[in-house]
PDB file of N, CA and C in Angstrom:
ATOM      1  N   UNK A   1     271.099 -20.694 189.184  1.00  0.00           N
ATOM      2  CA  UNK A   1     271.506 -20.344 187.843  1.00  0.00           C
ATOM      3  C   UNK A   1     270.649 -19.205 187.297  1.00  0.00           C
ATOM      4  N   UNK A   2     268.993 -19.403 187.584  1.00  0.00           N
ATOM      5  CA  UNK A   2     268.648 -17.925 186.996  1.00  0.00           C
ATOM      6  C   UNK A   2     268.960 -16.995 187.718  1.00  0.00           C
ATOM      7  N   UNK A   3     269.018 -16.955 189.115  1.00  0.00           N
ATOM      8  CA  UNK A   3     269.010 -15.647 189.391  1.00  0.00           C
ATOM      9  C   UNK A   3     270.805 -15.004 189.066  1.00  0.00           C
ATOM     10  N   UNK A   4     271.874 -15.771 188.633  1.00  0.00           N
ATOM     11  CA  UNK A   4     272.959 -15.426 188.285  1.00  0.00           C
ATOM     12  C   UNK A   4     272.529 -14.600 186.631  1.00  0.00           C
ATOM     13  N   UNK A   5     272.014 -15.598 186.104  1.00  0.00           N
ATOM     14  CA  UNK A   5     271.912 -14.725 184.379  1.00  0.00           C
ATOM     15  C   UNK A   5     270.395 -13.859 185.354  1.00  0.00           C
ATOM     16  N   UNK A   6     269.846 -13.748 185.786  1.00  0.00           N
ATOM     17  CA  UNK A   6     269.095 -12.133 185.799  1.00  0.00           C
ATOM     18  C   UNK A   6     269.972 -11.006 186.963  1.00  0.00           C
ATOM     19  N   UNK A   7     271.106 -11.142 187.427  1.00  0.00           N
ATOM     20  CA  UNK A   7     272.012 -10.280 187.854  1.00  0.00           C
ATOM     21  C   UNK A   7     272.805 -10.065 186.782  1.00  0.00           C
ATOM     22  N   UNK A   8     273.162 -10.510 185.761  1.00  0.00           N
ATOM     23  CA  UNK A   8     273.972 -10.752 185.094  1.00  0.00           C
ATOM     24  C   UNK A   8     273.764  -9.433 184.099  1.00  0.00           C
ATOM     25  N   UNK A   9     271.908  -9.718 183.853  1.00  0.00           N
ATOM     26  CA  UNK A   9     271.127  -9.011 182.644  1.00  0.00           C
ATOM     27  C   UNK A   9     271.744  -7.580 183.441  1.00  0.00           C
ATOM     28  N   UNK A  10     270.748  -7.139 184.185  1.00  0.00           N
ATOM     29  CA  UNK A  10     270.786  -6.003 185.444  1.00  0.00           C
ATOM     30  C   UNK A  10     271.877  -5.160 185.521  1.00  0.00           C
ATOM     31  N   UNK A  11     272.847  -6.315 185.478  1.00  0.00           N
ATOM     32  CA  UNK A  11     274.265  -5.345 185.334  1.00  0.00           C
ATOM     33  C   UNK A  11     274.592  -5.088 184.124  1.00  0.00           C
ATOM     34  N   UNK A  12     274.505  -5.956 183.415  1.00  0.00           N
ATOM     35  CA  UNK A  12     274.535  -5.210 181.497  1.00  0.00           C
ATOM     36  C   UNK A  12     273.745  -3.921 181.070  1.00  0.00           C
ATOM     37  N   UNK A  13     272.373  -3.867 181.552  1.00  0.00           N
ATOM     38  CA  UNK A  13     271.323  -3.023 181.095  1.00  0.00           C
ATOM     39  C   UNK A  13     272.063  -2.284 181.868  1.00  0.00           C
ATOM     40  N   UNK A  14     272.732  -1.892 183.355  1.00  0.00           N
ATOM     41  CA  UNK A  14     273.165  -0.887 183.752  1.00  0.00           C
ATOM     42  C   UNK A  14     274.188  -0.269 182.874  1.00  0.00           C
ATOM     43  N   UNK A  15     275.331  -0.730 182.219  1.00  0.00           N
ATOM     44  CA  UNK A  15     275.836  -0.545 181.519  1.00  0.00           C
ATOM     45  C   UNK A  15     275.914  -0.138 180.593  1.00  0.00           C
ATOM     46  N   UNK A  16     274.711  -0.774 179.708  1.00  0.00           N
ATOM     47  CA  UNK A  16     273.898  -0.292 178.593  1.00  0.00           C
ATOM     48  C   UNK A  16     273.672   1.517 178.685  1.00  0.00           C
ATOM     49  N   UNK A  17     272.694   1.135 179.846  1.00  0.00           N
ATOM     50  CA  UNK A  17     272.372   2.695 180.140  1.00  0.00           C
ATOM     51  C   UNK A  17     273.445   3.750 180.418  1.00  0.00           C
ATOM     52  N   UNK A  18     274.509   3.622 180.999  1.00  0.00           N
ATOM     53  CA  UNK A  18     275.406   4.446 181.726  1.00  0.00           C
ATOM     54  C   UNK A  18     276.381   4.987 180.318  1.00  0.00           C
ATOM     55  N   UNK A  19     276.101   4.351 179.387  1.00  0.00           N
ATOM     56  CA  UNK A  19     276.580   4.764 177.808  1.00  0.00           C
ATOM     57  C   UNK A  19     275.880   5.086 176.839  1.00  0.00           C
ATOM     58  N   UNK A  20     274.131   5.378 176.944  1.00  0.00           N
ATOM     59  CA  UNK A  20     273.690   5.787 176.437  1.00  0.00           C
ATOM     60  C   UNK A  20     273.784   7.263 176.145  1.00  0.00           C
ATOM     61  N   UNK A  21     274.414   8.130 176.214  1.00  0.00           N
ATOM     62  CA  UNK A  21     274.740   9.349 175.146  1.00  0.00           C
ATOM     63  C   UNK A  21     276.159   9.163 174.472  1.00  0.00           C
ATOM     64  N   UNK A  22     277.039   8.126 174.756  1.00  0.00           N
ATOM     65  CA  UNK A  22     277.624   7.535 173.333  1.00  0.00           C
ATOM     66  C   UNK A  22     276.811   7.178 172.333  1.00  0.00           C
ATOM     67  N   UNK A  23     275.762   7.275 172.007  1.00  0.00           N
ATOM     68  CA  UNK A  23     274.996   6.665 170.414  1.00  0.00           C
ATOM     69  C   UNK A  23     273.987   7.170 170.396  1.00  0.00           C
ATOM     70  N   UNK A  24     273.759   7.579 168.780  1.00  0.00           N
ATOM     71  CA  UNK A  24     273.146   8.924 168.138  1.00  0.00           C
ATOM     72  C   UNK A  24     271.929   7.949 167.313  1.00  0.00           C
ATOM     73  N   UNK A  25     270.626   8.342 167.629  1.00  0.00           N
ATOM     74  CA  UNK A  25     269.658   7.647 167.294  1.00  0.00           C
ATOM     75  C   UNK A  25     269.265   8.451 165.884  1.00  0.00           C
ATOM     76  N   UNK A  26     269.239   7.312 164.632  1.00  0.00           N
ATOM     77  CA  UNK A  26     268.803   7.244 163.175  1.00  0.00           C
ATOM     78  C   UNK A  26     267.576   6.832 162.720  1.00  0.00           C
ATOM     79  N   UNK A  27     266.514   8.100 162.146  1.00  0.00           N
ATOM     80  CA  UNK A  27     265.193   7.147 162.185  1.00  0.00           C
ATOM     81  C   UNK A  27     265.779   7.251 160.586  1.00  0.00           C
ATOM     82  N   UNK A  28     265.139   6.446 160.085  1.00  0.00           N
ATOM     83  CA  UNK A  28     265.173   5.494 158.449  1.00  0.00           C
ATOM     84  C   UNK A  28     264.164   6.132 157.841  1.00  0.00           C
ATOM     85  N   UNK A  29     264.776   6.921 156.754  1.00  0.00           N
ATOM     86  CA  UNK A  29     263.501   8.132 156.183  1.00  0.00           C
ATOM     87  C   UNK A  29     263.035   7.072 154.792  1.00  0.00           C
ATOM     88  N   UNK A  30     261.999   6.098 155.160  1.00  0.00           N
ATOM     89  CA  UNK A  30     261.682   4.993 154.244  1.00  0.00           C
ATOM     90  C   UNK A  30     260.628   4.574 154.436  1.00  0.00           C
ATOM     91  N   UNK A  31     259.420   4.431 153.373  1.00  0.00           N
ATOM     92  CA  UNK A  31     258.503   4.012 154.037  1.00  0.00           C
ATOM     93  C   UNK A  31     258.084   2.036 154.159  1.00  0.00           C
ATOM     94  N   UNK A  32     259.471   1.414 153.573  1.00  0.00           N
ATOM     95  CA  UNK A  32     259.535   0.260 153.733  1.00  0.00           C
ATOM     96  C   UNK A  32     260.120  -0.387 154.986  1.00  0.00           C
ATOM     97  N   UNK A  33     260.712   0.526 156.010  1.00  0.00           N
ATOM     98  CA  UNK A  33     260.670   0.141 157.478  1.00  0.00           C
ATOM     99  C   UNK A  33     259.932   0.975 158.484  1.00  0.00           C
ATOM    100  N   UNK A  34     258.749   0.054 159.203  1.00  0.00           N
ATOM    101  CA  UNK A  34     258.163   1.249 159.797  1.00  0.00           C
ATOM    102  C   UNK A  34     257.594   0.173 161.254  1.00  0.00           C
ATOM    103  N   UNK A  35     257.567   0.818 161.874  1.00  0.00           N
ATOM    104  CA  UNK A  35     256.713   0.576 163.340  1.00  0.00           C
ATOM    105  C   UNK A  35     255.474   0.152 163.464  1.00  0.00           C
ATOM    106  N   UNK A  36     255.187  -0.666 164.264  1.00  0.00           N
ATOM    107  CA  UNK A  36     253.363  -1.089 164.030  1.00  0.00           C
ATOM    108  C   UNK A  36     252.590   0.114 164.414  1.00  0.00           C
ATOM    109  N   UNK A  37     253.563   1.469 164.905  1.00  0.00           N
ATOM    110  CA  UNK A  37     252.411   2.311 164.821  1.00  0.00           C
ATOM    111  C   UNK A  37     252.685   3.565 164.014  1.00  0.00           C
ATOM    112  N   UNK A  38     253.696   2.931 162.713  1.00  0.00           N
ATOM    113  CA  UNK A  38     254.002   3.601 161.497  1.00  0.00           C
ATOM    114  C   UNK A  38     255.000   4.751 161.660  1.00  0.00           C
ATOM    115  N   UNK A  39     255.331   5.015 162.726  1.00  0.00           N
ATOM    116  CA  UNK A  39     256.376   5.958 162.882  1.00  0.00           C
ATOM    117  C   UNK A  39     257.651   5.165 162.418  1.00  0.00           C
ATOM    118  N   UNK A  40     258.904   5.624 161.942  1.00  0.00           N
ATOM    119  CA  UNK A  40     260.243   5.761 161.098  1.00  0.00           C
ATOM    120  C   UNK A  40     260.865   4.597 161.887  1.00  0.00           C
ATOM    121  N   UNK A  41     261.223   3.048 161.149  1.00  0.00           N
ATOM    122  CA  UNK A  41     262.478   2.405 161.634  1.00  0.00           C
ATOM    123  C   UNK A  41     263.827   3.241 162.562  1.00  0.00           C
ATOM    124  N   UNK A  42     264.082   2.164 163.052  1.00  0.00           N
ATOM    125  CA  UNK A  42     265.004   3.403 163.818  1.00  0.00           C
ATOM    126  C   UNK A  42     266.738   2.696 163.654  1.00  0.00           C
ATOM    127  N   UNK A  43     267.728   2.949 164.049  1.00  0.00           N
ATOM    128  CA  UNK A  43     268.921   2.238 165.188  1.00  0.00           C
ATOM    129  C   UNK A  43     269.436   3.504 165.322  1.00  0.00           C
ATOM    130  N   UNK A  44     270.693   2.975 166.168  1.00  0.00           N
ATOM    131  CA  UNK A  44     271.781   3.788 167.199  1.00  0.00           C
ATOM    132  C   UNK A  44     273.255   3.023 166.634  1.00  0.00           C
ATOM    133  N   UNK A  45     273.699   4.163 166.028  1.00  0.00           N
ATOM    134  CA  UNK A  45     275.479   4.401 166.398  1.00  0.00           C
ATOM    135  C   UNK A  45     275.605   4.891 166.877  1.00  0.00           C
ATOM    136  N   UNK A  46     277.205   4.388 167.144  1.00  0.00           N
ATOM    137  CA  UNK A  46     277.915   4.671 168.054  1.00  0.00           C
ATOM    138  C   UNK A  46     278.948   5.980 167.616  1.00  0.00           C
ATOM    139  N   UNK A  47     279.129   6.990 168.476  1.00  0.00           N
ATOM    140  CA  UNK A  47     279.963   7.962 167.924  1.00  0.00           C
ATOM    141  C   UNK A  47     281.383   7.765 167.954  1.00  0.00           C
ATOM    142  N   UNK A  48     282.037   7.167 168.968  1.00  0.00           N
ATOM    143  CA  UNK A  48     283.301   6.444 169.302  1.00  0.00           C
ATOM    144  C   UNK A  48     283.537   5.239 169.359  1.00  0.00           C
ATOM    145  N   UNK A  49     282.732   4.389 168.319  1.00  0.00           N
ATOM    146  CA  UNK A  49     283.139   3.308 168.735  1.00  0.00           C
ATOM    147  C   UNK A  49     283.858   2.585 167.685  1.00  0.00           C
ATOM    148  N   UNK A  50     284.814   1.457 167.549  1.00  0.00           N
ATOM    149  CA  UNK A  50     285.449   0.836 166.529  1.00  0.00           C
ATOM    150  C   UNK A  50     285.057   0.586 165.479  1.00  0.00           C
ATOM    151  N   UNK A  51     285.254   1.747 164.443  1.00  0.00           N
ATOM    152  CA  UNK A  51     285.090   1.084 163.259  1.00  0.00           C
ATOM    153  C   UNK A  51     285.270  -0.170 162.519  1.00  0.00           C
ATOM    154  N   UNK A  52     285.980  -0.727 163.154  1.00  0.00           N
ATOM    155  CA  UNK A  52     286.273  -2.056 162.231  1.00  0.00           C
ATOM    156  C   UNK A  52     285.472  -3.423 163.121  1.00  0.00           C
ATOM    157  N   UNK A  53     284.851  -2.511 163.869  1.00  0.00           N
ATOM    158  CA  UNK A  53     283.821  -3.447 164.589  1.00  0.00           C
ATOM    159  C   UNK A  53     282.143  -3.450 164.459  1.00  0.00           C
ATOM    160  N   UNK A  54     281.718  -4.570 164.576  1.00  0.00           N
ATOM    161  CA  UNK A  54     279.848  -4.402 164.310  1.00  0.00           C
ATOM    162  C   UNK A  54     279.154  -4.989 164.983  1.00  0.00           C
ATOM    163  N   UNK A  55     278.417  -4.335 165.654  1.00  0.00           N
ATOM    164  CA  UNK A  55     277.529  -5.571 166.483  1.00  0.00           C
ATOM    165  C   UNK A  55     276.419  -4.859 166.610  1.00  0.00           C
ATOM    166  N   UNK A  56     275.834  -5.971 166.281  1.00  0.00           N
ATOM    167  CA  UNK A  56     274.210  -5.680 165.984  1.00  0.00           C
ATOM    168  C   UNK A  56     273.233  -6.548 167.155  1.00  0.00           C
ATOM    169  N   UNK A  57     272.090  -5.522 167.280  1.00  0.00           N
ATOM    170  CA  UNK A  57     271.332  -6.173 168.453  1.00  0.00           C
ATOM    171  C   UNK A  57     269.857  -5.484 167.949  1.00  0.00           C
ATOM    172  N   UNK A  58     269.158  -6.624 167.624  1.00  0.00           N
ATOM    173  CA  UNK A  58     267.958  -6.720 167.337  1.00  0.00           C
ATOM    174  C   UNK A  58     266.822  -6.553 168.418  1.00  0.00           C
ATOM    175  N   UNK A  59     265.867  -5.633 168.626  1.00  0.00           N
ATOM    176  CA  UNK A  59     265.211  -5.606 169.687  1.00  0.00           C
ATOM    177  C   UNK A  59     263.884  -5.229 169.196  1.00  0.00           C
ATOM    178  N   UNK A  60     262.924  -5.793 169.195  1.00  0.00           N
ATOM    179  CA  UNK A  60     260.816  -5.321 169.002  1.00  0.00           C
ATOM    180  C   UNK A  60     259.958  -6.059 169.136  1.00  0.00           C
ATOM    181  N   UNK A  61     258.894  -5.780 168.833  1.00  0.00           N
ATOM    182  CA  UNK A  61     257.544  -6.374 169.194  1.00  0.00           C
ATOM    183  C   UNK A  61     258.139  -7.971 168.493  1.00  0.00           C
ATOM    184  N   UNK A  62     258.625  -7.971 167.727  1.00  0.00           N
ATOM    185  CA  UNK A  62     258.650  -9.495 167.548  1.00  0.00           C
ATOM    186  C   UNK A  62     257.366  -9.756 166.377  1.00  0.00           C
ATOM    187  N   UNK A  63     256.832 -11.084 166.549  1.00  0.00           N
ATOM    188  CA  UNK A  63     255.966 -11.461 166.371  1.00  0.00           C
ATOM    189  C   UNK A  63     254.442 -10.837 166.632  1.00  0.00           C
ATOM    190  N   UNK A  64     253.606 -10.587 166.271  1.00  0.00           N
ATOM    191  CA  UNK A  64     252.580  -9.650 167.048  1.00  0.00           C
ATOM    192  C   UNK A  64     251.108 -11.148 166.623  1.00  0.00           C
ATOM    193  N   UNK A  65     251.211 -12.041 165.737  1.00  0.00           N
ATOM    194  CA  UNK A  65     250.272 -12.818 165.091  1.00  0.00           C
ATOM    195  C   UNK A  65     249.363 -13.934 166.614  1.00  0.00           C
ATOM    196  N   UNK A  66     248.458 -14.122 166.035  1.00  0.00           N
ATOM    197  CA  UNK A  66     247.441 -14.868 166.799  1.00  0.00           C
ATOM    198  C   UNK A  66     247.034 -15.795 166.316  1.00  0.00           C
ATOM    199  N   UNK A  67     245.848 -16.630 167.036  1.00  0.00           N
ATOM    200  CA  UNK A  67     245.190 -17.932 166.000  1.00  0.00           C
ATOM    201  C   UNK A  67     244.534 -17.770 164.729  1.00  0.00           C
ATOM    202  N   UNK A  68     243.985 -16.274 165.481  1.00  0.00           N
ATOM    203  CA  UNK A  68     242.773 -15.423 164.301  1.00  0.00           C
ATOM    204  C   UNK A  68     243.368 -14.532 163.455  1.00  0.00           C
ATOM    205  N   UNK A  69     242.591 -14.025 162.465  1.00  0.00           N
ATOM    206  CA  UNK A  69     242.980 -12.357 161.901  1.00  0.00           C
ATOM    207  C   UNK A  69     242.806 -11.100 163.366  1.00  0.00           C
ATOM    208  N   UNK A  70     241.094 -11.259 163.778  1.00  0.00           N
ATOM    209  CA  UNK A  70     240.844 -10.644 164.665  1.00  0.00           C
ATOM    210  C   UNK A  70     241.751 -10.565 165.950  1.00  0.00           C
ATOM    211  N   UNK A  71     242.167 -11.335 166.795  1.00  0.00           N
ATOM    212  CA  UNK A  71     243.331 -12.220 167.795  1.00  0.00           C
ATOM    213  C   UNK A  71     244.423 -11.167 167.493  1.00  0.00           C
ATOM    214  N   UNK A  72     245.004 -11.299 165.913  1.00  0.00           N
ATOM    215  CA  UNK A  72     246.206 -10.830 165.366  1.00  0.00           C
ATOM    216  C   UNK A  72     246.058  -9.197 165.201  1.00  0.00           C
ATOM    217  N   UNK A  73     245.102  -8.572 164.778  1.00  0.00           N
ATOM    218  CA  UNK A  73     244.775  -7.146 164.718  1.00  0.00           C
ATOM    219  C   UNK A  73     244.639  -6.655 166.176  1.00  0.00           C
ATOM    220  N   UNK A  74     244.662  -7.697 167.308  1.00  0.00           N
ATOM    221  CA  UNK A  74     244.143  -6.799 168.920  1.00  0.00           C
ATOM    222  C   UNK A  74     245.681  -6.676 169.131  1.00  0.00           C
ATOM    223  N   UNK A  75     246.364  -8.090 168.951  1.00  0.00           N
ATOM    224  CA  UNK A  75     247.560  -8.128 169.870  1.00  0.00           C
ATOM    225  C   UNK A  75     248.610  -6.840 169.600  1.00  0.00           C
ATOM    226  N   UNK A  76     248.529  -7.090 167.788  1.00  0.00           N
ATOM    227  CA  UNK A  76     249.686  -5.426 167.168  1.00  0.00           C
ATOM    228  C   UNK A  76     249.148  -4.576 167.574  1.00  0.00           C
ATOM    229  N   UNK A  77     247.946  -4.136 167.609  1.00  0.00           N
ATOM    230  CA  UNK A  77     247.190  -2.827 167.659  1.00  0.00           C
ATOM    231  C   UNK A  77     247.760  -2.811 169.317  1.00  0.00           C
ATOM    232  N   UNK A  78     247.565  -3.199 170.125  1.00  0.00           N
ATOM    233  CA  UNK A  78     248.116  -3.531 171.948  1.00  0.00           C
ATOM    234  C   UNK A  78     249.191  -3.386 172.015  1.00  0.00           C
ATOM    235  N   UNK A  79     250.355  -3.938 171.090  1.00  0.00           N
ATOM    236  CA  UNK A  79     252.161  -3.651 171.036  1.00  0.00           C
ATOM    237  C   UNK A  79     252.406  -2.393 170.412  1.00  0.00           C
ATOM    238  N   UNK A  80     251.907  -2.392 169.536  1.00  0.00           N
ATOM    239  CA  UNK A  80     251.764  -1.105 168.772  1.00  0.00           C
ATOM    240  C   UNK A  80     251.765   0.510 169.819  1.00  0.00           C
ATOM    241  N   UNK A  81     251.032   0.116 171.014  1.00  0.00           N
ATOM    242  CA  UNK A  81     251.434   1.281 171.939  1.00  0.00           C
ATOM    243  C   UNK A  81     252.198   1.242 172.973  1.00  0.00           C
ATOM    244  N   UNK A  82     253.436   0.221 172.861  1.00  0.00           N
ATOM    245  CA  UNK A  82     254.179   0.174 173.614  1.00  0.00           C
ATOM    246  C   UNK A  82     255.448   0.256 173.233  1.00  0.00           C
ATOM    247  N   UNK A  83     256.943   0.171 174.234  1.00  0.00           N
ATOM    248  CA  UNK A  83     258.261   0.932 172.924  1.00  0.00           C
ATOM    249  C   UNK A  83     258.298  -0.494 171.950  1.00  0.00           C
ATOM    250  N   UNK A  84     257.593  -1.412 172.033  1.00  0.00           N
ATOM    251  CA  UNK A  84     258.487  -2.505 171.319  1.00  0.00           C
ATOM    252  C   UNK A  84     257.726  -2.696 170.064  1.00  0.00           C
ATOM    253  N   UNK A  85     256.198  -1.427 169.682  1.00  0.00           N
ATOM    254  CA  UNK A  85     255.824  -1.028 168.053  1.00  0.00           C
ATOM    255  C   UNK A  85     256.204   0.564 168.168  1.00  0.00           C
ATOM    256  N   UNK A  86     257.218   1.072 168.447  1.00  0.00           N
ATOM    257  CA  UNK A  86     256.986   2.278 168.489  1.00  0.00           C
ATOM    258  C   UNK A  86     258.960   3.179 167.925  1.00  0.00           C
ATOM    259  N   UNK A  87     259.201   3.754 167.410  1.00  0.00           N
ATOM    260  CA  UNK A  87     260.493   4.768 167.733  1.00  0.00           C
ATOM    261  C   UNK A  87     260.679   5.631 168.231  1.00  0.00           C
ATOM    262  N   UNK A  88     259.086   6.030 168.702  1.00  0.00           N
ATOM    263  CA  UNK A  88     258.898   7.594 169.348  1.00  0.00           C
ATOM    264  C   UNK A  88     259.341   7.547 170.733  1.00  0.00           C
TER     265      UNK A  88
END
């Protein structure tokens, strides 16, 4: 069963990718959405795709918190340089 849903993923992300210059990346000129390493919220529309359709897909660092303050300032500051604190 996993290795069916991680062929499964594999072939989606291929997919994903093979349509990536259908959708035009929007950074959010705001300084109330921002990246843990402060660069511009971002998403992607679609240039052809159904208007009367929406689908949304949430993707980032997530959670970045620890037991500590200190714990919690290493882990963001650590995501923070990777794409999942970043738009750049």
């Amino acid at each position: 069963m996993i290795i069916i849903k991680v062929l499964a993923f594999a072939l989606l992300s291929q997919a994903c990718l093979s349509a990536e210059a259908l959708y035009d990346l929007v950074l959010l000129n705001t300084t109330s959405a921002l990246c843990l390493d402060g660069s511009p919220g971002a998403y992607y529309i679609s240039r052809d795709g159904d208007p009367s359709k929406i689908y949304l897909e949430f993707q980032g660092g997530g959670w970045c918190g620890a037991k500590d303050l200190p714990s919690t300032i290493e882990s963001c500051y650590a995501r923070s340089k990777t794409v999942l604190g970043s738009s750049k």
